[in-house]
Protein backbone atom coordinates (compact mmCIF):
# COMPACT_ATOMS: atom_id res chain seq x y z
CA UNK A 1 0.00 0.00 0.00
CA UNK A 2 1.17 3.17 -0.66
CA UNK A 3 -0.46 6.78 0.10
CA UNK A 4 -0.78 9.51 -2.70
CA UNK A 5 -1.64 12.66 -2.83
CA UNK A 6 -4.29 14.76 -4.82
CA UNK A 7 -1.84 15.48 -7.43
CA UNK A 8 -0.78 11.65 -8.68
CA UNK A 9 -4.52 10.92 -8.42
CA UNK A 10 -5.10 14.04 -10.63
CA UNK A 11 -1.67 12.78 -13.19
CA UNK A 12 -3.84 9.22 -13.32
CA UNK A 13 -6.91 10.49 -14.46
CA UNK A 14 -5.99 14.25 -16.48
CA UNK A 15 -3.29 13.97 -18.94
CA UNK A 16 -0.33 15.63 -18.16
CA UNK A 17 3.41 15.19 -17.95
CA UNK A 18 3.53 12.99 -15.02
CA UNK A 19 0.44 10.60 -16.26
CA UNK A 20 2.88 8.25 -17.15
CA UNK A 21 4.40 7.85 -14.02
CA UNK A 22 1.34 7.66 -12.09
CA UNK A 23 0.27 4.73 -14.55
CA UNK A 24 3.34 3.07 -13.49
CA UNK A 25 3.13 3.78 -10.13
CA UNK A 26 -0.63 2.27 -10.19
CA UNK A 27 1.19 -1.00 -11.97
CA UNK A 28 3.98 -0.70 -9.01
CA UNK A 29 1.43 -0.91 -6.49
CA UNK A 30 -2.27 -0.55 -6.75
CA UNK A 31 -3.36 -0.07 -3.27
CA UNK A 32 -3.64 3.58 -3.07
CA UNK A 33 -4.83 5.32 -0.41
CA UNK A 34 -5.25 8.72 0.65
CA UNK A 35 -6.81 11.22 3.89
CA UNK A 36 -10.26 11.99 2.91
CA UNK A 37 -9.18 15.77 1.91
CA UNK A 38 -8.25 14.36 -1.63
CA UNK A 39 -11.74 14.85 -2.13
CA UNK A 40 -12.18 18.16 -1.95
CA UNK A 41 -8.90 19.21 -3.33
CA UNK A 42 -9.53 16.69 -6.66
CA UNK A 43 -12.85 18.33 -6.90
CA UNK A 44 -11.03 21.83 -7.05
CA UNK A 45 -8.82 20.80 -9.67
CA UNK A 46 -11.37 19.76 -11.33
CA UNK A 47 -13.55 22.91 -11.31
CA UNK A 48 -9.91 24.66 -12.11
CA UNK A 49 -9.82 22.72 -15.58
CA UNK A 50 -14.40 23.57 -15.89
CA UNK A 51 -13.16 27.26 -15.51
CA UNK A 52 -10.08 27.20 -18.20
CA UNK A 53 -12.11 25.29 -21.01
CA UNK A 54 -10.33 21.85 -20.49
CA UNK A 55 -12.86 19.73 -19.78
CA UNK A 56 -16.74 20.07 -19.65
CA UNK A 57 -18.52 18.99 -16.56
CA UNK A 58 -19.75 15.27 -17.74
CA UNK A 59 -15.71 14.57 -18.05
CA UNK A 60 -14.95 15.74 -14.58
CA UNK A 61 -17.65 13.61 -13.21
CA UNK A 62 -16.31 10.74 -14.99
CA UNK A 63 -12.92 11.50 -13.23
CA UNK A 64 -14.03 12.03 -10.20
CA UNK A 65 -15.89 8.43 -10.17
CA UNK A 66 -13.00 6.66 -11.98
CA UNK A 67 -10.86 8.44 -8.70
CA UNK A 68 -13.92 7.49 -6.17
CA UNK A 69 -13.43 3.61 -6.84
CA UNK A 70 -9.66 3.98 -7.23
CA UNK A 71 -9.45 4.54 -3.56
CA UNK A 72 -12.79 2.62 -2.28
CA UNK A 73 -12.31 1.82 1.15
CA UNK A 74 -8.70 3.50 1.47
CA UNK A 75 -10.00 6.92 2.60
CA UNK A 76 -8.35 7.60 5.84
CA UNK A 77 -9.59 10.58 8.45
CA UNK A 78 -6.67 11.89 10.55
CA UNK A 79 -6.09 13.06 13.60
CA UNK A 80 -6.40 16.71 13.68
CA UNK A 81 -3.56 16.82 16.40
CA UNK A 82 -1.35 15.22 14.48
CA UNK A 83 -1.62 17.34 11.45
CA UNK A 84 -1.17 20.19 13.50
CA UNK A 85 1.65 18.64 15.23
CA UNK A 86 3.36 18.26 11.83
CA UNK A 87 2.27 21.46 10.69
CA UNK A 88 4.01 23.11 13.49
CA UNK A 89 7.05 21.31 13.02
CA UNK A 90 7.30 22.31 9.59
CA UNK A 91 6.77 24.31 6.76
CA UNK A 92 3.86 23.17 5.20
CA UNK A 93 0.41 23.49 5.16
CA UNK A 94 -2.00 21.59 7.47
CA UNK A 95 -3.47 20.36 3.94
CA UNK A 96 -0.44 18.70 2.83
CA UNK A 97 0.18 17.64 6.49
CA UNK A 98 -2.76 15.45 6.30
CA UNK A 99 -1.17 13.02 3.64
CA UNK A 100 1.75 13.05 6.14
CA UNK A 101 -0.03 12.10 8.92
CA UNK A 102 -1.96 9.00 6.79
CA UNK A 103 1.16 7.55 5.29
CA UNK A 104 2.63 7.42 9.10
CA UNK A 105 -0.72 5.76 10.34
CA UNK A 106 -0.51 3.31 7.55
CA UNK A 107 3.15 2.94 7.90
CA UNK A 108 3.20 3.69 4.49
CA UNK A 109 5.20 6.10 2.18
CA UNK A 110 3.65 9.00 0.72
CA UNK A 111 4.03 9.21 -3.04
CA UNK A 112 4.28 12.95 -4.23
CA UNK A 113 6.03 15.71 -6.33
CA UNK A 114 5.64 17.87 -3.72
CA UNK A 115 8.67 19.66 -3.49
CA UNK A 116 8.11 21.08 0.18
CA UNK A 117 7.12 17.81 1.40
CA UNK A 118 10.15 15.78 -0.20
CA UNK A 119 11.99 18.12 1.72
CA UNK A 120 10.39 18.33 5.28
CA UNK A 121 9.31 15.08 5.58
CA UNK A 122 12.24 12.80 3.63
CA UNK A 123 11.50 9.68 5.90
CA UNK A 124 8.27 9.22 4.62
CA UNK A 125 7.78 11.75 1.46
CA UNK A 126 9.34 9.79 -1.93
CA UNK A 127 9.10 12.00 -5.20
CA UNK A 128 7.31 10.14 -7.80
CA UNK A 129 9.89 9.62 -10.01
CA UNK A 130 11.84 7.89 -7.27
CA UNK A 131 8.90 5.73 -6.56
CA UNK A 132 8.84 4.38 -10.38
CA UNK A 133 12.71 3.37 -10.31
């Protein structure tokens, strides 16, 4: 199992860049899971791409749903605490904290491009590319 964030959901289902690597990653290990806030923040990206013309509103729902059963029953809340504790002790948000503080409950590395989080968290933060080899 490994923990992703919004953005390698978001490379799996909108072509970009990195939605080869995320396609390998799935192949690597297809047992994502994520804290519930990937949600929201998939749902924003999506309304981002409504708002710039990229996709119409039937394709974001598809997204969304393809995303939805990606991560059925791997939807993890966290402690508040401990985001906050990890916010505190670093320079990130409490938003990114939250994938933090699911990859250390699931003992579990957090997959990401996230540049701050590679570099406050390198014990459990691995950059994508690592991930794939």
């Amino acid at each position: 199992m490994i923990v992703v964030d919004t953005n390698i959901i978001g490379y799996l289902f909108l072509s970009s860049e990195q939605s080869l690597l995320a396609e390998h990653a799935l192949k690597r290990d297809s047992e994502w899971a994520a804290p519930i806030l990937w949600r929201s923040e998939l749902r924003n990206v999506l309304a981002l791409y409504m708002h710039k013309d990229l996709i119409k509103l039937e394709h974001a729902q598809l997204v969304m749903d393809g995303a939805l059963e990606l991560l059925r029953g791997r939807e993890y809340e966290v402690s508040s605490y401990e985001v906050l504790r990890l916010a505190s002790e670093s320079k990130c948000s409490a938003y990114d904290c939250e994938f933090i503080a699911a990859a250390n409950d699931l003992k579990a590395p957090l997959i990401t491009v996230d540049k701050g989080l590679l570099k406050e968290f390198p014990a459990v933060a691995v950059s994508l590319t690592t991930f794939c080899g």
